[in-house]
Every structure is written in structure tokens, then in C-alpha cells.
C-alpha atoms as a PDB file:
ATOM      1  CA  UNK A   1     132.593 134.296  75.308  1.00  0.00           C
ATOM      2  CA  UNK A   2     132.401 131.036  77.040  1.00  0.00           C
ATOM      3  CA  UNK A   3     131.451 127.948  75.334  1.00  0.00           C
ATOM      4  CA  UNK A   4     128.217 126.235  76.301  1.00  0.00           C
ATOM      5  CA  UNK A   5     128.519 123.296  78.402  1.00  0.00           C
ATOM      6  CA  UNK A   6     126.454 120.163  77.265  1.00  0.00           C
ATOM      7  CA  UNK A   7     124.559 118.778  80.084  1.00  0.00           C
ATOM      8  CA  UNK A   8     125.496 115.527  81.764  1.00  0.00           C
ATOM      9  CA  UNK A   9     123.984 112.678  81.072  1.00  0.00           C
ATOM     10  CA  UNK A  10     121.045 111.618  83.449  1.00  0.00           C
ATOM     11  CA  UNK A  11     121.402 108.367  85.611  1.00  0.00           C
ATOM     12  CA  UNK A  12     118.630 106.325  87.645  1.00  0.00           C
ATOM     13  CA  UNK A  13     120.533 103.987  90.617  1.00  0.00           C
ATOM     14  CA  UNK A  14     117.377 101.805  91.578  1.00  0.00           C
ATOM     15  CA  UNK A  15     118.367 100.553  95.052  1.00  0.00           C
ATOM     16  CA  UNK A  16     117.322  96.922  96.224  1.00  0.00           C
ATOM     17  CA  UNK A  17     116.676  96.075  99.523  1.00  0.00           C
ATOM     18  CA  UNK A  18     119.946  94.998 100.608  1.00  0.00           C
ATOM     19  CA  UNK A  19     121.287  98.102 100.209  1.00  0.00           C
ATOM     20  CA  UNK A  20     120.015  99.009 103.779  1.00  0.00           C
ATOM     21  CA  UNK A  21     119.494  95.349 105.383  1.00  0.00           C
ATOM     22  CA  UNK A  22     121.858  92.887 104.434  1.00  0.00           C
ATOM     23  CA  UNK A  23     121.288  89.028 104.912  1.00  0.00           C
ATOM     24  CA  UNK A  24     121.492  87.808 108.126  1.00  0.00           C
ATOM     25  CA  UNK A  25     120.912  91.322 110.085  1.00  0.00           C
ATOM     26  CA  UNK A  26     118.562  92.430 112.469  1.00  0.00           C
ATOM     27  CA  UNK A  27     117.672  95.805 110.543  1.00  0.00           C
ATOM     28  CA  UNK A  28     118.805  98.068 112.991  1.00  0.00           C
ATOM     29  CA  UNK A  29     119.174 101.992 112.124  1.00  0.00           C
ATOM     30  CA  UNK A  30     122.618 101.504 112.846  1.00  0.00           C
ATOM     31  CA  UNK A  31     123.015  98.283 110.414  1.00  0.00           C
ATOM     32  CA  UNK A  32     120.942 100.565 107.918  1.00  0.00           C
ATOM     33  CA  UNK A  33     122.608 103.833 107.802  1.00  0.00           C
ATOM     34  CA  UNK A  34     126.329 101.789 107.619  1.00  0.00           C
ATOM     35  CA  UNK A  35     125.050 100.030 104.804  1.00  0.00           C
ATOM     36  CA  UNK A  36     124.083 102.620 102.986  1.00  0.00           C
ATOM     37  CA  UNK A  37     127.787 104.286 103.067  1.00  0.00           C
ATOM     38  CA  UNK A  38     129.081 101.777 100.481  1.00  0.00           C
ATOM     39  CA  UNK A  39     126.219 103.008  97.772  1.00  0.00           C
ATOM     40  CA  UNK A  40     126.016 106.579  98.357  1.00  0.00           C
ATOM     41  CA  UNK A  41     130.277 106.730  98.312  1.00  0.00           C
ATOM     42  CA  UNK A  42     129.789 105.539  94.785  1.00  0.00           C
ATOM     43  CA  UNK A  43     127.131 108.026  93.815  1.00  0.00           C
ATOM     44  CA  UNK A  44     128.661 110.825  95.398  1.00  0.00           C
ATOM     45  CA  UNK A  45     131.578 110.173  93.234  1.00  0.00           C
ATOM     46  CA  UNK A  46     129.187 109.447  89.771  1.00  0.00           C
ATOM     47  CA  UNK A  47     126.936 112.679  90.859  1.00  0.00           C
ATOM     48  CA  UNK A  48     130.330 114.628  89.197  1.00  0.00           C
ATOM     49  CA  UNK A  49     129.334 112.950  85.773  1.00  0.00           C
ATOM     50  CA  UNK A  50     125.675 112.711  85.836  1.00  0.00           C
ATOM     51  CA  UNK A  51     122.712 114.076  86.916  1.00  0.00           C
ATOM     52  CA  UNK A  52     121.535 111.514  89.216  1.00  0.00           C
ATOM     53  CA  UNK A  53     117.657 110.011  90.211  1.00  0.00           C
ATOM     54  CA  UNK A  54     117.997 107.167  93.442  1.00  0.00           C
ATOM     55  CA  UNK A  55     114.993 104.687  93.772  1.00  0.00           C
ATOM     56  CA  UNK A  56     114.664 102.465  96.503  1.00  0.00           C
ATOM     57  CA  UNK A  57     113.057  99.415  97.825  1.00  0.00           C
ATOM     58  CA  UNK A  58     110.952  99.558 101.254  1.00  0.00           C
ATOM     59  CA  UNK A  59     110.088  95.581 102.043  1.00  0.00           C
ATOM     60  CA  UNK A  60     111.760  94.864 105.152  1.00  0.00           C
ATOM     61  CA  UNK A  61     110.618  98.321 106.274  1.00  0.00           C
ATOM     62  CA  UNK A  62     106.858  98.137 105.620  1.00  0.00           C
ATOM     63  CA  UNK A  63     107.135  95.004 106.708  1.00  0.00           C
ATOM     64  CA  UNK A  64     108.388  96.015 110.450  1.00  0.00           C
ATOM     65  CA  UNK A  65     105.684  98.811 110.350  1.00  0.00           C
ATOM     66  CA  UNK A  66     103.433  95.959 109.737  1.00  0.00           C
ATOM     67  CA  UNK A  67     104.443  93.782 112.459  1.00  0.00           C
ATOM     68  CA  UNK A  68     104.689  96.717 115.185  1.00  0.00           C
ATOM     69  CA  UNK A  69     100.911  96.957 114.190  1.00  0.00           C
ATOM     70  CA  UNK A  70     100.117  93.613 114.851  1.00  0.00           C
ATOM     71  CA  UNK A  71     102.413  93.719 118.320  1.00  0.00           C
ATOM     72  CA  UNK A  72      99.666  97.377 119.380  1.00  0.00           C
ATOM     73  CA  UNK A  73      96.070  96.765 118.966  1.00  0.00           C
ATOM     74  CA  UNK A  74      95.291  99.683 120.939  1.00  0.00           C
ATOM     75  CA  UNK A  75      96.735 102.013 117.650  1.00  0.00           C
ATOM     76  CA  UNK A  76      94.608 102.255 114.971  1.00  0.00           C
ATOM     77  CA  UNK A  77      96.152 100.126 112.188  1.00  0.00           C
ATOM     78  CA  UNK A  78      97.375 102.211 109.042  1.00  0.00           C
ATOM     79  CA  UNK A  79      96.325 101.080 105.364  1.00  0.00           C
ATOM     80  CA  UNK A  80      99.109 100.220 103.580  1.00  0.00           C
ATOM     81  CA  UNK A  81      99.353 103.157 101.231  1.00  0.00           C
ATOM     82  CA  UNK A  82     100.263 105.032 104.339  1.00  0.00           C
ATOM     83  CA  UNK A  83     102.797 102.944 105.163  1.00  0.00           C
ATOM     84  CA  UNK A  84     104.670 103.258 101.802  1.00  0.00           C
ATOM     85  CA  UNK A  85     104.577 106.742 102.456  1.00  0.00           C
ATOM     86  CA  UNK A  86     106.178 106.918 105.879  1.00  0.00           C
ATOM     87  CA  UNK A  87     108.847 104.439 104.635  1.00  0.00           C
ATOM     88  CA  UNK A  88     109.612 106.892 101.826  1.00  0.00           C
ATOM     89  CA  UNK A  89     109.918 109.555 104.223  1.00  0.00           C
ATOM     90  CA  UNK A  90     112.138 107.475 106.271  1.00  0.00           C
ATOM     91  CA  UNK A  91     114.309 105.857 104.114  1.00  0.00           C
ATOM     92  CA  UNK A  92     114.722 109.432 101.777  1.00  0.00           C
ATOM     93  CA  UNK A  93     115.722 110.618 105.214  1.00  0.00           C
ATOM     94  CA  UNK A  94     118.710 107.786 105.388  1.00  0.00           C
ATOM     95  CA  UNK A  95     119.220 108.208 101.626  1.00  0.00           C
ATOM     96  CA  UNK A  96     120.273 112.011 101.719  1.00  0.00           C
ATOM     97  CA  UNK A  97     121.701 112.066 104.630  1.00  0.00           C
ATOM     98  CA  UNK A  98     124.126 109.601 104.353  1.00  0.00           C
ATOM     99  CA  UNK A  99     124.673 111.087 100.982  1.00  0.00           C
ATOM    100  CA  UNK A 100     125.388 114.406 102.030  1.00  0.00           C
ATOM    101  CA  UNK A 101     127.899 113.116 104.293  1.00  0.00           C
ATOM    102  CA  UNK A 102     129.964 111.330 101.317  1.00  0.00           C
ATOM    103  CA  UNK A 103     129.320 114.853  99.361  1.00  0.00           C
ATOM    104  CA  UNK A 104     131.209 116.602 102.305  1.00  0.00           C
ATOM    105  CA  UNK A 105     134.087 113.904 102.144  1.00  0.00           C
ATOM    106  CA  UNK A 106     134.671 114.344  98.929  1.00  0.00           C
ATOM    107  CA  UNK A 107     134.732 117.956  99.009  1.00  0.00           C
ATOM    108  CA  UNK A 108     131.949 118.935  96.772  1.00  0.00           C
ATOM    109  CA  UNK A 109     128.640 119.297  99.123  1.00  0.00           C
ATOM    110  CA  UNK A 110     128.243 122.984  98.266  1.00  0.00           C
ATOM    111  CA  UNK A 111     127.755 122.325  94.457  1.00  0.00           C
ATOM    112  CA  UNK A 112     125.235 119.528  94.856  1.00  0.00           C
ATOM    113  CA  UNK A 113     121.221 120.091  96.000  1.00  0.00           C
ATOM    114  CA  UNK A 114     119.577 117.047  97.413  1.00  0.00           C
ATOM    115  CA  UNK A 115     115.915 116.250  97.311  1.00  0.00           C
ATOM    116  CA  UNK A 116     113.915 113.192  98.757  1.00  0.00           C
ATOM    117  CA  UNK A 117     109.828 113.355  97.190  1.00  0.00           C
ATOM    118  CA  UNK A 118     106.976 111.960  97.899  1.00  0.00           C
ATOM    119  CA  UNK A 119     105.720 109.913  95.098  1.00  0.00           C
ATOM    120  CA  UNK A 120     102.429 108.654  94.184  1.00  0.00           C
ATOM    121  CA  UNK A 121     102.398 106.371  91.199  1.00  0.00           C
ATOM    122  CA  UNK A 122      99.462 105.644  89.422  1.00  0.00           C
ATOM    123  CA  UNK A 123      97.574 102.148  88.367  1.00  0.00           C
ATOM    124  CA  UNK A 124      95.041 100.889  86.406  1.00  0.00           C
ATOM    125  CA  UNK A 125      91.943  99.385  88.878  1.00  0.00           C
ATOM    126  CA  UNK A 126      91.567  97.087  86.291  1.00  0.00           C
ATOM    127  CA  UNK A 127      94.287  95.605  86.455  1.00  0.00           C
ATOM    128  CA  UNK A 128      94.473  91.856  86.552  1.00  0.00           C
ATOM    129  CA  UNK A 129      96.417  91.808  89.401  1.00  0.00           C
ATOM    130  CA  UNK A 130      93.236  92.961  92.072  1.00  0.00           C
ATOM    131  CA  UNK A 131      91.268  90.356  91.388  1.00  0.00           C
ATOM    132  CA  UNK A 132      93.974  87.276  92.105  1.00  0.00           C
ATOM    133  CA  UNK A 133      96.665  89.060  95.308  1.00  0.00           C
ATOM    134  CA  UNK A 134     100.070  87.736  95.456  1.00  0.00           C
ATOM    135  CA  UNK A 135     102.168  89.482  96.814  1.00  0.00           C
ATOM    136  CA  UNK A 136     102.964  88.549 100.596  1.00  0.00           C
ATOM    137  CA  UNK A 137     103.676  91.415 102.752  1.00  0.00           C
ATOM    138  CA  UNK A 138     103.896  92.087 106.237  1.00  0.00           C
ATOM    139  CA  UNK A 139     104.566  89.473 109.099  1.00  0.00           C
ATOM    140  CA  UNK A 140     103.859  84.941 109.355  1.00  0.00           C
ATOM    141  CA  UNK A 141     100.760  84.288 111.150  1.00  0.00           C
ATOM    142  CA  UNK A 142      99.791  80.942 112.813  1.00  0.00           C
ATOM    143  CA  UNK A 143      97.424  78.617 111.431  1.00  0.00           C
ATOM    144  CA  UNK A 144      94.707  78.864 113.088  1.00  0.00           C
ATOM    145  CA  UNK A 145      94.747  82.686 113.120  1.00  0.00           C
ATOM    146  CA  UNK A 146      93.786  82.551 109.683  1.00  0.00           C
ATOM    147  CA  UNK A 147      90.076  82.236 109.440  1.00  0.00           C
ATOM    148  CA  UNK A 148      90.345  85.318 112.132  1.00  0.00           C
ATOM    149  CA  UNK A 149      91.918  87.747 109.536  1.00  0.00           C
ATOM    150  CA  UNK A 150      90.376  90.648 107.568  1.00  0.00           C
ATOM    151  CA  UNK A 151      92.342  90.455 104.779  1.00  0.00           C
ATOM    152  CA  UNK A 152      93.644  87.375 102.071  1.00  0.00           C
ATOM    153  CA  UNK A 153      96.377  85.316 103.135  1.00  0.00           C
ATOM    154  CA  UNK A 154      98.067  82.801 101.229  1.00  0.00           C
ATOM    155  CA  UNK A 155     100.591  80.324 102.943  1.00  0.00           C
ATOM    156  CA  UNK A 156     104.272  80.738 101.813  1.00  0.00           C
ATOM    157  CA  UNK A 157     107.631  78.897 102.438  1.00  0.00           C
ATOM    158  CA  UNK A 158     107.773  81.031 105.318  1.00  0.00           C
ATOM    159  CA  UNK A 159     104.261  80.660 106.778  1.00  0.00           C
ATOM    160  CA  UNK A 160     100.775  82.358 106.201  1.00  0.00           C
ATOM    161  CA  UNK A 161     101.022  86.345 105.321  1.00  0.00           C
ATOM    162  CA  UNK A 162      98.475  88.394 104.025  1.00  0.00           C
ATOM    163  CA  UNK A 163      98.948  88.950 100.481  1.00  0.00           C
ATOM    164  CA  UNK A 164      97.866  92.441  98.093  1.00  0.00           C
ATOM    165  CA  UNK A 165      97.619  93.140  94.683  1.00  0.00           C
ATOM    166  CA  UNK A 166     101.088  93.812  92.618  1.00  0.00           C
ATOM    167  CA  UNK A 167      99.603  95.781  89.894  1.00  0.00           C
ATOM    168  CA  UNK A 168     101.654  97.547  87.032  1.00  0.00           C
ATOM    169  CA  UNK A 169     102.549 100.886  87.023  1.00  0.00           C
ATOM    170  CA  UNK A 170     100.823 103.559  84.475  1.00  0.00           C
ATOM    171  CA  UNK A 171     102.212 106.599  85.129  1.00  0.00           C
ATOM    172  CA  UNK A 172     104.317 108.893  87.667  1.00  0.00           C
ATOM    173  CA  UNK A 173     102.375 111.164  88.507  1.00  0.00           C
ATOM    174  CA  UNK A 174     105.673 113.561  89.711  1.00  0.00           C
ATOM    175  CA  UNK A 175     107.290 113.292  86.625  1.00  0.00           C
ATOM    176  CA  UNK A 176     106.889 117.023  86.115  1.00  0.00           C
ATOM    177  CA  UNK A 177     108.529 118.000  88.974  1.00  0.00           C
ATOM    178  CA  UNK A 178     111.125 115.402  88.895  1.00  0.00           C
ATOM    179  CA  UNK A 179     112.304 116.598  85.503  1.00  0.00           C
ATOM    180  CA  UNK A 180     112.567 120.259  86.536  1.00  0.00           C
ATOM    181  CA  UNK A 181     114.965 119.134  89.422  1.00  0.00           C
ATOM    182  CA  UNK A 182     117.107 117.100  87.285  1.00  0.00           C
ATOM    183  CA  UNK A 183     117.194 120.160  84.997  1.00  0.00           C
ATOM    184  CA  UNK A 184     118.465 122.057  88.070  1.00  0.00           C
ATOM    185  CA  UNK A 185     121.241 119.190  88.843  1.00  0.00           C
ATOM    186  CA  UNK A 186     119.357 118.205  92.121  1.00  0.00           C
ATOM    187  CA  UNK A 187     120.316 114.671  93.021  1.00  0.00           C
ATOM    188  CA  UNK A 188     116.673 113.109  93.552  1.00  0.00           C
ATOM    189  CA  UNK A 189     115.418 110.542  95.832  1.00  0.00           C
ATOM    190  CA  UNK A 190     111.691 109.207  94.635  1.00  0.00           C
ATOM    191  CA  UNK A 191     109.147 106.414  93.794  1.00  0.00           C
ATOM    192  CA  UNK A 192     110.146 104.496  97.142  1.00  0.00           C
ATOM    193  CA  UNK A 193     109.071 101.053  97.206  1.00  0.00           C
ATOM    194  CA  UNK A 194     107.734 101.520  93.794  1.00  0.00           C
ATOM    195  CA  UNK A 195     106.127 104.688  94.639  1.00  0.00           C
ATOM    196  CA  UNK A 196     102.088 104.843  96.636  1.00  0.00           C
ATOM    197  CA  UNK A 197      99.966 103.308  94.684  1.00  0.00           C
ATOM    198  CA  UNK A 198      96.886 105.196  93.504  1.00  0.00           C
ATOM    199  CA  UNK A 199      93.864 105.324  91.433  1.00  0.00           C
ATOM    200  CA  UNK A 200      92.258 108.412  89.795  1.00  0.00           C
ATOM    201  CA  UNK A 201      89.189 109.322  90.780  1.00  0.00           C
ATOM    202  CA  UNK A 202      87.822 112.515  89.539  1.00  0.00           C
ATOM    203  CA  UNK A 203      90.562 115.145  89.050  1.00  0.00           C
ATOM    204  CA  UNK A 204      92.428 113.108  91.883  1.00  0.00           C
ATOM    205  CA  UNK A 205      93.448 110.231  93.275  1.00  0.00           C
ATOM    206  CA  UNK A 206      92.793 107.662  95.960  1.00  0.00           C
ATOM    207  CA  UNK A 207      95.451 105.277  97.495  1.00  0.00           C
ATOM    208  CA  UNK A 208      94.616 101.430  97.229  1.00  0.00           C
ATOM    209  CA  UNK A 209      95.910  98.574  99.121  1.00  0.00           C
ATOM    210  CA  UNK A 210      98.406  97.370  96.940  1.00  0.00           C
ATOM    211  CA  UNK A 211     102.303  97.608  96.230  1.00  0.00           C
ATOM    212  CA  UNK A 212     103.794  97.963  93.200  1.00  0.00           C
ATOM    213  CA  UNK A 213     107.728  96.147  91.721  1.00  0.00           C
ATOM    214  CA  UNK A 214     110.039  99.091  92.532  1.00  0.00           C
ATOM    215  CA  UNK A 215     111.919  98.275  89.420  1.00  0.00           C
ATOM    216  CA  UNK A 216     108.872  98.309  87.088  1.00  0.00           C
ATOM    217  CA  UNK A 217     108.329 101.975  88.460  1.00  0.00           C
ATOM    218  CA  UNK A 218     111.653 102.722  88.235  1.00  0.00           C
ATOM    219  CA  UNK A 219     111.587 101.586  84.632  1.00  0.00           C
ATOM    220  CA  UNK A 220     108.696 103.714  83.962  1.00  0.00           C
ATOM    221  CA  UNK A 221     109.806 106.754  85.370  1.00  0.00           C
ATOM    222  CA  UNK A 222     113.037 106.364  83.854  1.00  0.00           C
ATOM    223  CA  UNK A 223     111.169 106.699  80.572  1.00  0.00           C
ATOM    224  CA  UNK A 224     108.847 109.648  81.554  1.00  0.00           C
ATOM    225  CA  UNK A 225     111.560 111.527  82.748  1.00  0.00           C
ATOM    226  CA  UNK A 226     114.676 111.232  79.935  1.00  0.00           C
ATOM    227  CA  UNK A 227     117.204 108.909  82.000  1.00  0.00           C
ATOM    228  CA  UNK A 228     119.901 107.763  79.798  1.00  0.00           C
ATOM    229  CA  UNK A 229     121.139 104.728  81.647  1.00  0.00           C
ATOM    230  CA  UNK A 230     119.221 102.617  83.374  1.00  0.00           C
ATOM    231  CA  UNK A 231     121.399 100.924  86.772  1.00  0.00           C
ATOM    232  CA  UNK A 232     119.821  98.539  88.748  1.00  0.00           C
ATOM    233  CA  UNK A 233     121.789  97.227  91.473  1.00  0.00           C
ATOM    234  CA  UNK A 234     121.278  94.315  94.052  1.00  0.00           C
ATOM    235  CA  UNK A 235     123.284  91.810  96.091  1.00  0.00           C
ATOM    236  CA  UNK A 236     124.413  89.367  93.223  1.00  0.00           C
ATOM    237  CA  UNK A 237     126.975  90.795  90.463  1.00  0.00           C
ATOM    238  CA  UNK A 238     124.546  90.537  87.605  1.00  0.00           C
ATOM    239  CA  UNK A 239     122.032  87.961  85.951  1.00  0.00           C
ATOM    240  CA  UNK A 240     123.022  84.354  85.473  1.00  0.00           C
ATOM    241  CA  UNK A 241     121.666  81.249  83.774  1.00  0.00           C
ATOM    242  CA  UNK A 242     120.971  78.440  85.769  1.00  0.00           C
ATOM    243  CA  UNK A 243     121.592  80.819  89.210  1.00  0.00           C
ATOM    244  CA  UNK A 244     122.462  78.580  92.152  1.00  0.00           C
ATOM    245  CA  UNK A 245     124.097  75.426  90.408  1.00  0.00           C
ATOM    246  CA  UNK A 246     127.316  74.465  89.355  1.00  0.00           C
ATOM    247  CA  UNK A 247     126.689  75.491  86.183  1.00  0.00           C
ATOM    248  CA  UNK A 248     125.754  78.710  86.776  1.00  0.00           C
ATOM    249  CA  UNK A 249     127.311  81.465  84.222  1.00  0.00           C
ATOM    250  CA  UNK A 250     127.143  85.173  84.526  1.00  0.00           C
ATOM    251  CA  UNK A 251     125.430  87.056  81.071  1.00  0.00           C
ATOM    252  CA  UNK A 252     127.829  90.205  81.213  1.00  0.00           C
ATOM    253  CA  UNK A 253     125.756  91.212  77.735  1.00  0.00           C
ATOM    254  CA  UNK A 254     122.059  90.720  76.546  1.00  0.00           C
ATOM    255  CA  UNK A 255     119.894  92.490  73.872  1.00  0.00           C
ATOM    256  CA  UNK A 256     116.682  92.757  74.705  1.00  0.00           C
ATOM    257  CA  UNK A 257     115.738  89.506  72.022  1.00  0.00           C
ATOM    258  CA  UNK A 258     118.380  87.554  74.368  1.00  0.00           C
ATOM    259  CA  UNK A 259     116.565  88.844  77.547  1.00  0.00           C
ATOM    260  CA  UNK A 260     113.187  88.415  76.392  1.00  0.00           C
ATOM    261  CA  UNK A 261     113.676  84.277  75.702  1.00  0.00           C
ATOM    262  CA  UNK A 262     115.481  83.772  78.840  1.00  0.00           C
ATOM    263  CA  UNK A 263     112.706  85.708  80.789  1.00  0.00           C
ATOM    264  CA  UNK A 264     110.082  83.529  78.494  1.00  0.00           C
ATOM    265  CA  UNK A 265     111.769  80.471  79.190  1.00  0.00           C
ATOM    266  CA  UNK A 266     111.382  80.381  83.218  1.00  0.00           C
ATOM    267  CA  UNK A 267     115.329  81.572  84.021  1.00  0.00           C
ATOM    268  CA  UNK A 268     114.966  84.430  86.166  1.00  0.00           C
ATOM    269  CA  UNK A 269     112.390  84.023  89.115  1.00  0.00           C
ATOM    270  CA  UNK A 270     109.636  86.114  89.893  1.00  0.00           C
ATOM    271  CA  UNK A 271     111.185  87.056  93.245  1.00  0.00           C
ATOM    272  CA  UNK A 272     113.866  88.138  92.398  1.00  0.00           C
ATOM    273  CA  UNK A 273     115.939  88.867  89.047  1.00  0.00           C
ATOM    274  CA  UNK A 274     112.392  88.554  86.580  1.00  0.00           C
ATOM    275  CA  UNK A 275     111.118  92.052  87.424  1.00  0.00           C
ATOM    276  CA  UNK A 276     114.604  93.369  87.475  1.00  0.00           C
ATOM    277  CA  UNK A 277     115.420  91.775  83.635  1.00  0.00           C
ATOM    278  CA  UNK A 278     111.405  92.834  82.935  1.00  0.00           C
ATOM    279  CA  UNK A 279     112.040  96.510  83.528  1.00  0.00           C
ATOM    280  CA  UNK A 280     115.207  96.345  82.011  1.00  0.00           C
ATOM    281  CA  UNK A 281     113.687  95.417  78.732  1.00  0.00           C
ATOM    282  CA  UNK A 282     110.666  98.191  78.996  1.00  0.00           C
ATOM    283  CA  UNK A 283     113.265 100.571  79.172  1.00  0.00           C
ATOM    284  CA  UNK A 284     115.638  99.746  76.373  1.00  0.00           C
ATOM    285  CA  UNK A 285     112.703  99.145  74.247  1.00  0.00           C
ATOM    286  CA  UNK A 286     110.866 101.981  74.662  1.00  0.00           C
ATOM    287  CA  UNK A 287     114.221 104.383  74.542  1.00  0.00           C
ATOM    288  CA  UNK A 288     116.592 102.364  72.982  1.00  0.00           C
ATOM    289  CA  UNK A 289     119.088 103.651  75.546  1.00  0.00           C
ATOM    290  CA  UNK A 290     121.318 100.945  78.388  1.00  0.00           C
ATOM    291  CA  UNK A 291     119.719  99.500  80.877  1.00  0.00           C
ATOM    292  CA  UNK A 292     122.144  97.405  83.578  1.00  0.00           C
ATOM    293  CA  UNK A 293     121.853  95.407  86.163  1.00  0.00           C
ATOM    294  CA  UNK A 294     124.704  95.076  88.908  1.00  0.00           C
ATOM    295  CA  UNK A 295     126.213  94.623  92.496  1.00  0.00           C
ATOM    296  CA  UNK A 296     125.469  97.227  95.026  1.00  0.00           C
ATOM    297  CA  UNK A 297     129.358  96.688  95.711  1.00  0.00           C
ATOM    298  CA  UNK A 298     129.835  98.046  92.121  1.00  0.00           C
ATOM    299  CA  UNK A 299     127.879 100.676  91.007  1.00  0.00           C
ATOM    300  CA  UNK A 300     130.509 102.507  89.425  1.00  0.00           C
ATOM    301  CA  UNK A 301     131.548  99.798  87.475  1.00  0.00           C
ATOM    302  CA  UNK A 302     127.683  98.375  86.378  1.00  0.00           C
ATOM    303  CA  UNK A 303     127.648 102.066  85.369  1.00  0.00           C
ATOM    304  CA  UNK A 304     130.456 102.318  83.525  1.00  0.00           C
ATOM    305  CA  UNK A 305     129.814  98.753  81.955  1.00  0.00           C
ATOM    306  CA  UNK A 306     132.784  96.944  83.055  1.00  0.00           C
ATOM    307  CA  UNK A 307     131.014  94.975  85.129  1.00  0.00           C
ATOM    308  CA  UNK A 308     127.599  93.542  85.723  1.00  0.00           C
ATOM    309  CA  UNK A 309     124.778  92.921  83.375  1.00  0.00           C
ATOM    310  CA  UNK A 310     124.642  95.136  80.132  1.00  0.00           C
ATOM    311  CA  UNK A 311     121.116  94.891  78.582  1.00  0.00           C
ATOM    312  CA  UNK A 312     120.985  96.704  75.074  1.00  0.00           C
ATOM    313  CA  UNK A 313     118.455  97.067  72.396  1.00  0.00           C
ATOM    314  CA  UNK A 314     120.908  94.717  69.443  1.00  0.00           C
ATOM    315  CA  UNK A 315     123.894  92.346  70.368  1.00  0.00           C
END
């Protein structure tokens, strides 16, 4: 009789932007899809040790949908719920693809199922966050286009943008389906650009213009669905103190306590590295599993914990 194999553990990669535009590129399909090699190499190699969940970030993307509207009057314009969903398609498309093909490098694309889903995410209309918007999306306008607009617009270091609402997420409402896949060992791809925002109404929901912190919806679904580590990875090699200075030091450990004052105190920006630490704590609090946050150059070793930021519940 054969003994019973424990499952493997379950791992969430939350993907930041840069790991399909880099700084300084135009954002071309080509500059995207070579990009993503570096990542997806990595996974393909952890997807033989854990069952694996990617989430993603979408800004630049939306954002180029946004400005093509602008550039075609003629089109009707798309709300923006509709454009989180076409950059999920599109980027889930880049995702598993590229993906696929490190699989096949490594030999082992027959054993491994890959899935890219739609995901709505649901918030609370109540939230604070609708009735002050903040969040700028979408492409700089001129000055004197502004009284023209339809929407709010706050000026920003780079220029007027609209800005929407950047409410908090409640609840996945996938998380169902996402568990049975990771139960099957299907490497999923979901909650794009922090998932499409919705509101219930009735026995279903409604889209709203808003956007919601990838990594605050990656947090949450990371508790919803049993994820044992937590990775978050980006284009610095972990969280500092006093980022940007001469004295800046890399915190290769923090409890939550630790996190929590730093994140109190005014260390880690807004945005940038305060949702990232923010979700980081949700998680380890609520499950008092690892949460890390890394380089997108070293996934295997934020995972591992050799590297990067390791955020745990005690010191």
C-alpha cells in the first residue's frame, strides 16, 4: 500500500507592476512578455514545491486603455470596471503563457494545469474612500481642460488626472472556485489589479468606478483561500527605513508589532511599500502564517527567506 502524500504547501506570488513594464520602457508587448520570463522561470521551478496562486498589478495597462480612449472619441468610452476586466484577460493571457513556456523548459508542462479567472472582488459602498477619490488613474490633462471633464481630477506631480475611489476589499467573491483549483494543483492566475470592484445589489452585484490596492486583495484572498506564505514581490529587494538616503537600511525581519510602528510612524509611503507592509500585516495577523516581501529578481529566495523582507507574527 502506498503511503499518503501530504499536500504541498500553498503559495500566493503577488506581482507588481514592474514585473511586465520596467522603468524607463515604452510598454511594448514585446518589453512585456520578456519581462515576464524572469518571474515565471522562478515559479515554474517553485510550482514543484507548492501549489501556486499569481496576482498581478494592471496600472500601466488600464492606464494605456485609458489614454487610447481619450486619443478615439468616436468609441464609446468604457467604465472603468470594464477595463480591469479586459486587462485581466490580457495580462492572464501573458501570465500563462509565458508560464507554460518555462513549464515546457523545464520538462514538466504535462503535470501542471494552468488557469487565468476572472475576478470580481467585492466592497463596501460605504466605504470612506467614495466620498473623498484619490487615486489618480488614467492619462495628464492640461489645465484648462479641467473644468471640461466629467469626472474629479486632482493635480499630481505629474499633472491633472482624474482620480476614483480606492476602497478596501471585503470579500472574493471566487474564493470557492479558487480553492477547488488549488485542491486540484492548478497553478492560478486571479484578482488582477486587485480584482473588479463590485457592490451587491440584490442577489448580485454591480461594478463601480473604483480600483482597489492589488496587495490588499491579494492579502484578503490569501486568507479566504488557505495560502501559507504570503510573497509579495516588486522592483526593490525588500522594505527599508529611511528608503532613498544614505542611511537607508534594509529590515530583512519584522513582526507584525515592528511593522505596525514603522507603518504608524510615516516610513513606508502610500505609493508604494505602505499597502505592500499593510497587507502583509492583515495576513500574518489574521493566520499567523509568513508573509514576505521581495525582488521580482528573487522570488525563490523571498520565498525561501534568504532574502528579502520576512514579516512574522513574534520576533
Amino acid at each position: 500500500m502506498n503511503p499518503v502524500t501530504a499536500p504541498k504547501p500553498v503559495l500566493l506570488v503577488a506581482l507588481g507592476g514592474n514585473a511586465l513594464i520596467r522603468k524607463g520602457q515604452k510598454g511594448t508587448i514585446q518589453e512585456q512578455f520578456e519581462n515576464l520570463r524572469v518571474p515565471m522561470r522562478q515559479i515554474a521551478r517553485l510550482t514543484e514545491s507548492f501549489r501556486i496562486v499569481i496576482t498581478h498589478g494592471n496600472g500601466p495597462q488600464v492606464g494605456n486603455l485609458m489614454l487610447q480612449q481619450e486619443c478615439c472619441p468616436e468609441v464609446p468610452r468604457l467604465p472603468l470596471e470594464i477595463l480591469v476586466a479586459q486587462t485581466q484577460g490580457q495580462i492572464g493571457y501573458m501570465i500563462e503563457s509565458t508560464l507554460d513556456s518555462e513549464l515546457m523548459a523545464l520538462g514538466i508542462v504535462t503535470q501542471k494545469c494552468l488557469v487565468s479567472l476572472i475576478s470580481y472582488v467585492v466592497v463596501d459602498p460605504k466605504d470612506p474612500a467614495f466620498a473623498d477619490p484619490s487615486k489618480p488613474v488614467g492619462p495628464v490633462y492640461p489645465e484648462e481642460a479641467v473644468p471640461t471633464l466629467p469626472f474629479p481630477v486632482k493635480k499630481t506631480p505629474k499633472g491633472y488626472r482624474r482620480v476614483v475611489a480606492s476602497p478596501k476589499p471585503v470579500t472574493i467573491v471566487e474564493q470557492r472556485e479558487i480553492r477547488r483549483l488549488i485542491a486540484m494543483d492548478f497553478v492560478v492566475i486571479c484578482c488582477g489589479g486587485g480584482g473588479i470592484p463590485v457592490v451587491r445589489e440584490g442577489r448580485g452585484f454591480c461594478g463601480v468606478d473604483a480600483v482597489i490596492d492589488k496587495d490588499l486583495a491579494s492579502a484578503k484572498l490569501a486568507r479566504q483561500v488557505g495560502i501559507d506564505i504570503f510573497c509579495i514581490v516588486t522592483d526593490v529587494p525588500g522594505v527599508f527605513l529611511d528608503y532613498g538616503s544614505p542611511e537607508q537600511r534594509l529590515l530583512s525581519r519584522l513582526c507584525v508589532r515592528e511593522a505596525e510602528t514603522y507603518l504608524a510612524q510615516g516610513h513606508f509611503p502610500e505609493g508604494s511599500m505602505g499597502p505592500k507592509v499593510e497587507a502583509a500585516i492583515e495576513f500574518v495577523r489574521a493566520t499567523g502564517k509568513r508573509a514576505a516581501i521581495g525582488s521580482i529578481d528573487d522570488i525563490t529566495g523571498t520565498v525561501a527567506g534568504t532574502s528579502g523582507t520576512q514579516i512574522t507574527l513574534e520576533s
